[in-house]
C-alpha atoms as a PDB file:
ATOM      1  CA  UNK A   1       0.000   0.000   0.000  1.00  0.00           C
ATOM      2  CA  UNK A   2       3.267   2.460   0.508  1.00  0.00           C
ATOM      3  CA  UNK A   3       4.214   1.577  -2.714  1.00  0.00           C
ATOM      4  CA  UNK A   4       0.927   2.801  -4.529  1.00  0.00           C
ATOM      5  CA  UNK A   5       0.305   5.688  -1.991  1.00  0.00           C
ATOM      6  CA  UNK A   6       3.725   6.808  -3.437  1.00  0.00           C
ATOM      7  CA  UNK A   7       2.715   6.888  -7.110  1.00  0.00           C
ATOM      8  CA  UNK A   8      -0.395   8.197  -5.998  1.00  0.00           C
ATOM      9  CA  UNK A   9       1.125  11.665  -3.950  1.00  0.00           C
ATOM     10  CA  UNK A  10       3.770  11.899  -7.055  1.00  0.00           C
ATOM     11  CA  UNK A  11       0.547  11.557  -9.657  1.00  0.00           C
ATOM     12  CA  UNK A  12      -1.201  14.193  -7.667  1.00  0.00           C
ATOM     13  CA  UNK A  13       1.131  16.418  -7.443  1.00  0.00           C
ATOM     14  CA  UNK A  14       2.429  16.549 -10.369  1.00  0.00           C
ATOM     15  CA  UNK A  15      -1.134  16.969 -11.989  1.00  0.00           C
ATOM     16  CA  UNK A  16      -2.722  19.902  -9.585  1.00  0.00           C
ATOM     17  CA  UNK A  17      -0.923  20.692  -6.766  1.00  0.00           C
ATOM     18  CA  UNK A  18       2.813  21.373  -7.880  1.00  0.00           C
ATOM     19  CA  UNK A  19       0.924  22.061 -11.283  1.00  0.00           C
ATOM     20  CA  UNK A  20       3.952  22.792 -14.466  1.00  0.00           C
ATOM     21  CA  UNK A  21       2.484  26.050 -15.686  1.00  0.00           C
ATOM     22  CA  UNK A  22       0.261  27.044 -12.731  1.00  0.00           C
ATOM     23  CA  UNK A  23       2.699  26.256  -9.889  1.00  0.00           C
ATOM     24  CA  UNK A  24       6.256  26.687 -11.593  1.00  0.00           C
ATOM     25  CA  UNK A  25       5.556  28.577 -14.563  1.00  0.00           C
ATOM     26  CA  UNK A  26       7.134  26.242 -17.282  1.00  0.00           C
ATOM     27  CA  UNK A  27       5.529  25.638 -20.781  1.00  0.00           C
ATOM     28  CA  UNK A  28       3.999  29.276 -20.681  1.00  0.00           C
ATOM     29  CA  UNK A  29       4.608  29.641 -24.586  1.00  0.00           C
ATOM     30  CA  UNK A  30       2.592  26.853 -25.951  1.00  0.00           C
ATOM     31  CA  UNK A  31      -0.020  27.591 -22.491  1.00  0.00           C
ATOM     32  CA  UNK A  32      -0.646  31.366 -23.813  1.00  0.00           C
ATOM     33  CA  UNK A  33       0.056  30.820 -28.227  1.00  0.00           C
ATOM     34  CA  UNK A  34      -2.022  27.724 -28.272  1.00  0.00           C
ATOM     35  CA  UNK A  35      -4.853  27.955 -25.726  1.00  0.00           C
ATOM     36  CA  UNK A  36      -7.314  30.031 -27.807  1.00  0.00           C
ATOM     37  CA  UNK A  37      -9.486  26.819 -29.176  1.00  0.00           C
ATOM     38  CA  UNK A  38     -10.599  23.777 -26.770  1.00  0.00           C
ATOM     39  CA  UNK A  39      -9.434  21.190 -29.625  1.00  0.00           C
ATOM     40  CA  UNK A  40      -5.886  22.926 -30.480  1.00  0.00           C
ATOM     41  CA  UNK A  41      -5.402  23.094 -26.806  1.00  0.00           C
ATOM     42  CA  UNK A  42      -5.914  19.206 -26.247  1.00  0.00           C
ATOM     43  CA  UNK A  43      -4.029  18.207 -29.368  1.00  0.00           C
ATOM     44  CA  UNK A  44      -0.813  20.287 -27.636  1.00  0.00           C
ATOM     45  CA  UNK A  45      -1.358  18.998 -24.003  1.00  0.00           C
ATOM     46  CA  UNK A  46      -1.554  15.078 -25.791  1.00  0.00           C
ATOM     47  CA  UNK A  47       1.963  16.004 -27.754  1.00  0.00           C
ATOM     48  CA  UNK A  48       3.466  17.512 -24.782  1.00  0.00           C
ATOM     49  CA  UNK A  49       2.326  14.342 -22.441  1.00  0.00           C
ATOM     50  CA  UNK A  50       3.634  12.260 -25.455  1.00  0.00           C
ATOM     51  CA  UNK A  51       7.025  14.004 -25.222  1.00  0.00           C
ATOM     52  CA  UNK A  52       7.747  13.902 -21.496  1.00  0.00           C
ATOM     53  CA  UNK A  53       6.563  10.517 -21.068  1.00  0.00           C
ATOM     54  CA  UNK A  54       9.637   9.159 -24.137  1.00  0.00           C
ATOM     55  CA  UNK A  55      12.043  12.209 -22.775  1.00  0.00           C
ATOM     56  CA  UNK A  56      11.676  11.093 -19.037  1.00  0.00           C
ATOM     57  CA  UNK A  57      11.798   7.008 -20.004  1.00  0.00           C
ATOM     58  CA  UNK A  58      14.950   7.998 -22.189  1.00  0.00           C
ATOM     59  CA  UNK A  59      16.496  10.467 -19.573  1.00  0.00           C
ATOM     60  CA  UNK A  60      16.004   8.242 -16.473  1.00  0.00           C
ATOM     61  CA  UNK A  61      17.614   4.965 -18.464  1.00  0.00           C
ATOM     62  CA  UNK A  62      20.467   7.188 -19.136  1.00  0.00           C
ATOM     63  CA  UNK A  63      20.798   8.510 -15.996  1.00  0.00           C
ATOM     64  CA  UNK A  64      20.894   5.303 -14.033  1.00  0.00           C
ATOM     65  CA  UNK A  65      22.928   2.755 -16.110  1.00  0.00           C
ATOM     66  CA  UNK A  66      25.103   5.594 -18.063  1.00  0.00           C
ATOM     67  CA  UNK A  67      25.618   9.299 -16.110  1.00  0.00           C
ATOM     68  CA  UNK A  68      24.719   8.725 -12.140  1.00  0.00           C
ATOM     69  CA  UNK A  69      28.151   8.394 -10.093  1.00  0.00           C
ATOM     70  CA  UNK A  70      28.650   4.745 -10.344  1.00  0.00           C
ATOM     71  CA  UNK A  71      26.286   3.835 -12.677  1.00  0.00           C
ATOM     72  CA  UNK A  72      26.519   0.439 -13.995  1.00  0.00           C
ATOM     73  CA  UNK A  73      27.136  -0.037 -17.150  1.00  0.00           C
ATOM     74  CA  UNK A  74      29.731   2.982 -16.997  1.00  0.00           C
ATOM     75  CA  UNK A  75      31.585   1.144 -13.804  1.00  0.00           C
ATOM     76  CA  UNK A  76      31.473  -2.354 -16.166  1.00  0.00           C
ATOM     77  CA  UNK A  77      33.021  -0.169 -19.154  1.00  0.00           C
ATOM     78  CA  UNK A  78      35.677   1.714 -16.660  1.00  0.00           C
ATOM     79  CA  UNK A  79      36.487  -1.925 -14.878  1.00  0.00           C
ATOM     80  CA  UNK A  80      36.869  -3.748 -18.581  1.00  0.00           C
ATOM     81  CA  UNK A  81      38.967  -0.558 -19.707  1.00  0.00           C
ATOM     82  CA  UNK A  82      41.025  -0.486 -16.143  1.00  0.00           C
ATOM     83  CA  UNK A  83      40.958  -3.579 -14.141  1.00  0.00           C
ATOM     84  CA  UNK A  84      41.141  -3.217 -10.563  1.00  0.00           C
ATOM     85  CA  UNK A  85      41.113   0.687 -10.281  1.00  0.00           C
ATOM     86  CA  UNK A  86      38.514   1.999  -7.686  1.00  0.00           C
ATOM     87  CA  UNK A  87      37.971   5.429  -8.895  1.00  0.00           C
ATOM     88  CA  UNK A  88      34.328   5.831  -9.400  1.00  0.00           C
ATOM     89  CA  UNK A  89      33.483   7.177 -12.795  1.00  0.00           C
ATOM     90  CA  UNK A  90      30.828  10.147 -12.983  1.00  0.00           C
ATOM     91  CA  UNK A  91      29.436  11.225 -15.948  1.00  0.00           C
ATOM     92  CA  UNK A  92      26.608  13.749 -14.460  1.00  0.00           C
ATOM     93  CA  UNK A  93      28.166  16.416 -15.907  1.00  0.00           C
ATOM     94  CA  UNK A  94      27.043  15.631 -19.613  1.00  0.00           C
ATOM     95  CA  UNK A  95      23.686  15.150 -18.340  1.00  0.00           C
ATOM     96  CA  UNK A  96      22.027  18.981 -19.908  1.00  0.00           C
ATOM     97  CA  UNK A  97      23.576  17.910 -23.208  1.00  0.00           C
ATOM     98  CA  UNK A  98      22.439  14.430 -23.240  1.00  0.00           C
ATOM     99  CA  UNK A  99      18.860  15.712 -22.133  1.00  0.00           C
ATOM    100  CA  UNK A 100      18.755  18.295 -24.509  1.00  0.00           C
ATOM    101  CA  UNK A 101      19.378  15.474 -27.213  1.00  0.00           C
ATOM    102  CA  UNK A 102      16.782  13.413 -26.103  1.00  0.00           C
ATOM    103  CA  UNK A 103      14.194  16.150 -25.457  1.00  0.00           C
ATOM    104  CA  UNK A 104      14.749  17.690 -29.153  1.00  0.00           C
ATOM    105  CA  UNK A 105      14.616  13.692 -30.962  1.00  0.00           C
ATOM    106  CA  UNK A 106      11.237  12.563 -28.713  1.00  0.00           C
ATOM    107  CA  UNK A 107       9.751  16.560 -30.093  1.00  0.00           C
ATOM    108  CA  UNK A 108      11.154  15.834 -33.682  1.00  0.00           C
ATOM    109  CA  UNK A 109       9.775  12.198 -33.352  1.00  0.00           C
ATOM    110  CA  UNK A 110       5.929  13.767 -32.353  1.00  0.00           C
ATOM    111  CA  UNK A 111       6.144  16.257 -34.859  1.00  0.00           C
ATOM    112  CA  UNK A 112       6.715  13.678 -37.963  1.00  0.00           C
ATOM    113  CA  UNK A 113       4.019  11.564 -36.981  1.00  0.00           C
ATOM    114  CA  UNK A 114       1.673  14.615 -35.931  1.00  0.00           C
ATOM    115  CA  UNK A 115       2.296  15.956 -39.954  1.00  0.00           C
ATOM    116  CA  UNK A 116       1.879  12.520 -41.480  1.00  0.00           C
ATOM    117  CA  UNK A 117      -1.113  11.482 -39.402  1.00  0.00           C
ATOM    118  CA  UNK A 118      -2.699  14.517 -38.729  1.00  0.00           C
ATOM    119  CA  UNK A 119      -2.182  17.346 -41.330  1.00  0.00           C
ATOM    120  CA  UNK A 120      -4.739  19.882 -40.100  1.00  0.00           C
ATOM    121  CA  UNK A 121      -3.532  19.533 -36.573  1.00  0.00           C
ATOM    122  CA  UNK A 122       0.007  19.996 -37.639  1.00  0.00           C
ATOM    123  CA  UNK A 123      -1.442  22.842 -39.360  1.00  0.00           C
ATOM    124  CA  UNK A 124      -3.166  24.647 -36.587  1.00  0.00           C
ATOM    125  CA  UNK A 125       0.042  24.254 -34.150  1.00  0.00           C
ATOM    126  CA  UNK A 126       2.566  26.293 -36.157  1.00  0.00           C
ATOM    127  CA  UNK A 127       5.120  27.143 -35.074  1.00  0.00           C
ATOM    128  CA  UNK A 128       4.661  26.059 -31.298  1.00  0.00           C
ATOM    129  CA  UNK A 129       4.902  22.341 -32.503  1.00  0.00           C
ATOM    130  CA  UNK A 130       8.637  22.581 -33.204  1.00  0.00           C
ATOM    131  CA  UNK A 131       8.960  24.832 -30.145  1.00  0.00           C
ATOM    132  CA  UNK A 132       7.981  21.953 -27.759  1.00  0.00           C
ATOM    133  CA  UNK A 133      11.473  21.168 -27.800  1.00  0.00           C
ATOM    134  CA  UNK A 134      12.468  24.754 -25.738  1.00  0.00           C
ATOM    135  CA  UNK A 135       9.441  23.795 -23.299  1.00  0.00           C
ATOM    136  CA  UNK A 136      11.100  24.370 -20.078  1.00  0.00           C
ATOM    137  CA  UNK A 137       8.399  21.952 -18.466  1.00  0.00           C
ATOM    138  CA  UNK A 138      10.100  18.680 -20.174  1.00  0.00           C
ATOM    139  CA  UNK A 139      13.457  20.115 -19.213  1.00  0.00           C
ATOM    140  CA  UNK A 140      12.132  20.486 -15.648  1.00  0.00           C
ATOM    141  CA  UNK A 141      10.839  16.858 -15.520  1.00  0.00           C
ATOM    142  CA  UNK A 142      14.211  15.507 -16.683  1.00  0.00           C
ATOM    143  CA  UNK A 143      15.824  17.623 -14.191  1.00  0.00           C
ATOM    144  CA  UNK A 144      13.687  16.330 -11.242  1.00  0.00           C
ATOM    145  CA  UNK A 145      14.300  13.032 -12.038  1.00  0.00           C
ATOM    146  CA  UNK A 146      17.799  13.503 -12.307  1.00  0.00           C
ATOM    147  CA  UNK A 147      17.659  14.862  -8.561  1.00  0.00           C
ATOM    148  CA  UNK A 148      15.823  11.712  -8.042  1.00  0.00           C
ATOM    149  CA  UNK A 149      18.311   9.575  -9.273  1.00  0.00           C
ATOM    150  CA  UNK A 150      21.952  10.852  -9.241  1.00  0.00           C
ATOM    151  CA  UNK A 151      21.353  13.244  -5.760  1.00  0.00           C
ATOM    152  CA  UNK A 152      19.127  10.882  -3.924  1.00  0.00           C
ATOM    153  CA  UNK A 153      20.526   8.447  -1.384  1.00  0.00           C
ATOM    154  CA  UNK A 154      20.774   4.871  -2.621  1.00  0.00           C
ATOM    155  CA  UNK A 155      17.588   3.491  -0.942  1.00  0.00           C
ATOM    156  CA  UNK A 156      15.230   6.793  -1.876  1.00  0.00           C
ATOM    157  CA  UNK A 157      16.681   6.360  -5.763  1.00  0.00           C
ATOM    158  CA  UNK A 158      13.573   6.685  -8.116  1.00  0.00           C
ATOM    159  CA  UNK A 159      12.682   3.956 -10.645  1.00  0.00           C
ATOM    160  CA  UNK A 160      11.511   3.905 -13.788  1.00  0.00           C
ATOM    161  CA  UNK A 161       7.882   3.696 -12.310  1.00  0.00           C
ATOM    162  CA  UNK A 162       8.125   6.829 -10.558  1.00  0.00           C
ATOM    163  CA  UNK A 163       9.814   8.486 -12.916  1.00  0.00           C
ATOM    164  CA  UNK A 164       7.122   7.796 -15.752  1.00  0.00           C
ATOM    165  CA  UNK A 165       4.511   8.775 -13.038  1.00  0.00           C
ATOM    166  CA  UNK A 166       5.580  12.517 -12.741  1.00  0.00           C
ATOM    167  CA  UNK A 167       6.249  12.682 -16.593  1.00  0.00           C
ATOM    168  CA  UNK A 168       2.744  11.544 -17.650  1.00  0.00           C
ATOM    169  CA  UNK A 169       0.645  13.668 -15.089  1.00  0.00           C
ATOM    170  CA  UNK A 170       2.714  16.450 -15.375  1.00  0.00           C
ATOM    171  CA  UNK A 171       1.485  16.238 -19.088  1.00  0.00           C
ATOM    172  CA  UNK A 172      -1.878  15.564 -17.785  1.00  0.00           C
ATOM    173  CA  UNK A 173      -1.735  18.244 -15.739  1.00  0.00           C
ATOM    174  CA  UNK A 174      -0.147  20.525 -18.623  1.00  0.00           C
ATOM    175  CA  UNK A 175      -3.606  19.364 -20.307  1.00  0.00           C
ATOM    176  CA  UNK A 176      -5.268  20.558 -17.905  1.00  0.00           C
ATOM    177  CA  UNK A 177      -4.503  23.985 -17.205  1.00  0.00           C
ATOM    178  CA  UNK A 178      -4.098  24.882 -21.414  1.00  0.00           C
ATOM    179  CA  UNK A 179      -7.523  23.584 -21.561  1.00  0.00           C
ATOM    180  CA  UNK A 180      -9.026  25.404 -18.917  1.00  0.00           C
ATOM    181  CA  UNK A 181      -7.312  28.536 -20.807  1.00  0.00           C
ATOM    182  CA  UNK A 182      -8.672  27.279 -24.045  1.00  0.00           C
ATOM    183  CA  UNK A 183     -12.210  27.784 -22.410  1.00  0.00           C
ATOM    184  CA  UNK A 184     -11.863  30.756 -20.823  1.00  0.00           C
ATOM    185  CA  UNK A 185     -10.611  32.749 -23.953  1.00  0.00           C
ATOM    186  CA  UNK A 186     -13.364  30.979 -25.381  1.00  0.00           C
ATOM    187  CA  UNK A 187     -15.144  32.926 -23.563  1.00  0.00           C
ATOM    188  CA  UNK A 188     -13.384  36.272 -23.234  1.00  0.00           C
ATOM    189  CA  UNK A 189     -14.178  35.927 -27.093  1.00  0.00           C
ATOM    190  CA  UNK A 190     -17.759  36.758 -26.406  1.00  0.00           C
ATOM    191  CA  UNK A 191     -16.982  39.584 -23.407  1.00  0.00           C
ATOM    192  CA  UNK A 192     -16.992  43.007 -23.998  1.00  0.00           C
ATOM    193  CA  UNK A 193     -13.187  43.278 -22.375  1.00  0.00           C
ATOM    194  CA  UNK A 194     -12.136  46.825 -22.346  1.00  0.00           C
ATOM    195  CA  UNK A 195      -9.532  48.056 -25.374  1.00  0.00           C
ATOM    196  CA  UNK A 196      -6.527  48.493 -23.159  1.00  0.00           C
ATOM    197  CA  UNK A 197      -6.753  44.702 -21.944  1.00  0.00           C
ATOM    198  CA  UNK A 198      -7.347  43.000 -25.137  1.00  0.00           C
ATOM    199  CA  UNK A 199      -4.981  40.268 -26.657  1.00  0.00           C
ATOM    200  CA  UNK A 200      -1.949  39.346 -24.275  1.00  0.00           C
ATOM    201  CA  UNK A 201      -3.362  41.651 -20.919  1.00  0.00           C
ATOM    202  CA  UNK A 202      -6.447  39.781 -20.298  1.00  0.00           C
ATOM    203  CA  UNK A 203      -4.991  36.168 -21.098  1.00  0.00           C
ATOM    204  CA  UNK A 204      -2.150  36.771 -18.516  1.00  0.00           C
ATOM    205  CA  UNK A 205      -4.641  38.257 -15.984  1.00  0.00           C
ATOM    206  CA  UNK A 206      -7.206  34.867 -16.331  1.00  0.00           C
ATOM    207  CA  UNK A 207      -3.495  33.071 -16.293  1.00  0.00           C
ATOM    208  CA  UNK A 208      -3.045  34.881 -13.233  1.00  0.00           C
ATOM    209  CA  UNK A 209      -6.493  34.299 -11.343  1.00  0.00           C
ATOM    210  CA  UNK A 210      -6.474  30.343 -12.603  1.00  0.00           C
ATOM    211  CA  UNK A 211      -2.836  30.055 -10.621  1.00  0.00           C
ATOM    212  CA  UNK A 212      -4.054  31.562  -7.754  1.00  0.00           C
ATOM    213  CA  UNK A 213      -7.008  29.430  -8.001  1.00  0.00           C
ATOM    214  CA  UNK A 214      -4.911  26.178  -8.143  1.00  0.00           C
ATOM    215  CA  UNK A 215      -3.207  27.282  -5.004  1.00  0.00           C
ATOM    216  CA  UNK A 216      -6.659  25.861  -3.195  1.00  0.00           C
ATOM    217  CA  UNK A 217      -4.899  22.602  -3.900  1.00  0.00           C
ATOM    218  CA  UNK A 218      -1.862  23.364  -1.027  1.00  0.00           C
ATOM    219  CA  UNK A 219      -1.571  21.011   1.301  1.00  0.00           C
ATOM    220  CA  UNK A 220      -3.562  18.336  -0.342  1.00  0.00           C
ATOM    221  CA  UNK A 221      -0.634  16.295  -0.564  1.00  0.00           C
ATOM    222  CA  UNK A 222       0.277  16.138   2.987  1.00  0.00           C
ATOM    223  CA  UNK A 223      -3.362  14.770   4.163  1.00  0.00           C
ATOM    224  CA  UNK A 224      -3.346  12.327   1.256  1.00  0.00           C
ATOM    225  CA  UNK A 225      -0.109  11.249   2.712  1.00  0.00           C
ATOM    226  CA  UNK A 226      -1.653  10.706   5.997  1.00  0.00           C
ATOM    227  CA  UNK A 227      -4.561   9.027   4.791  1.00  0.00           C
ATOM    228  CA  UNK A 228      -2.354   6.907   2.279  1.00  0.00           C
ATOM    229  CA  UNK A 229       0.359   5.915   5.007  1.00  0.00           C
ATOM    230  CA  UNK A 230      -1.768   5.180   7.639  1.00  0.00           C
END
């Protein structure tokens, strides 16, 4: 029961209460150029919860076996290469450029697939398709499961499981708040919004107002904990 309260307070979290855009502020390109129809918003919320999910499978695999201190297959390699030295090899520090790698193939990978499959959609994204791949929110996930893996102590190290569990609803919640924006400039559409606030000052005021709104959601993690661990 630990084990699935676990996923459960890292699903959680990751989907309203430590919420990408609404809590950090990552993603808030595509969250403010794509969020002005309901369909365009849930089309970009599925390709960014497509990308994190193969950026944070392909991160954490490198991570563990290739860049943490010690990581196996790196120790194997060093041992073959040096038999019986004990330094411990570290590769951590090519961990931005490896992520950055991964992160720009998984967003070149959605976007072929997205054209060939999908033409209109591919269409109606533009130019924030392609610019998935400077989405600070995947680079943020990859990050966090870095801290997970390489800075945690040996028994609190996060597996794949986890790993794919903040990924996914962090896209879900990414969906989430872009299509809650969607709606609401839906609806500004039909308001009589005064001159000076049109365009860009009204969306980041209703950006503003939904974050503050999501705040509600502090401390829902530490009773679910409670009720989860008990």
């Amino acid at each position: 029961m630990e084990y699935i309260g676990e996923l459960i307070l890292i699903a959680v979290s990751a989907a309203l209460i430590n919420n990408f855009v609404l809590h950090y502020f990552l993603g808030i390109c595509p969250f403010i150029g794509v969020s002005r129809k309901l369909d365009m918003a849930f089309g970009m919320g599925c390709a960014v919860t497509f990308v994190l999910a193969i950026a944070s499978f392909l991160s954490w695999t490198f991570t563990y076996f290739i860049l943490r201190p010690g990581a196996p297959l790196t120790t194997w390699i060093w041992q073959a290469a040096s038999p019986g030295t004990e330094v411990v090899p570290d590769l951590s520090i090519l961990n931005y450029l490896v992520y950055i790698f991964v992160i720009a193939s998984s967003v070149q990978f959605v976007e072929m697939y997205v054209r060939k499959f999908y033409p209109a959609l591919y269409k109606s994204f533009g130019v924030f398709l392609p610019l998935i791949t400077t989405n600070c929110a995947i680079l943020f996930a990859c990050l966090e499961i870095m801290k997970n893996v390489s800075g945690a102590a040996p028994a609190d190290v996060w597996g794949l499981d986890k790993s794919l569990t903040l990924a996914i609803f962090g896209g879900v919640g990414f969906t989430i708040a872009i299509m809650l924006m969607a709606g609401i400039r839906e609806e500004l559409d039909l308001c009589d919004v005064p001159k000076a606030m049109r365009g860009a000052g009204i969306t980041l005021v209703a950006a503003g107002i939904l974050a503050m709104a999501f705040l509600g959601f502090t401390g829902v993690d530490r009773s679910l904990a409670a009720l989860l661990m008990d």
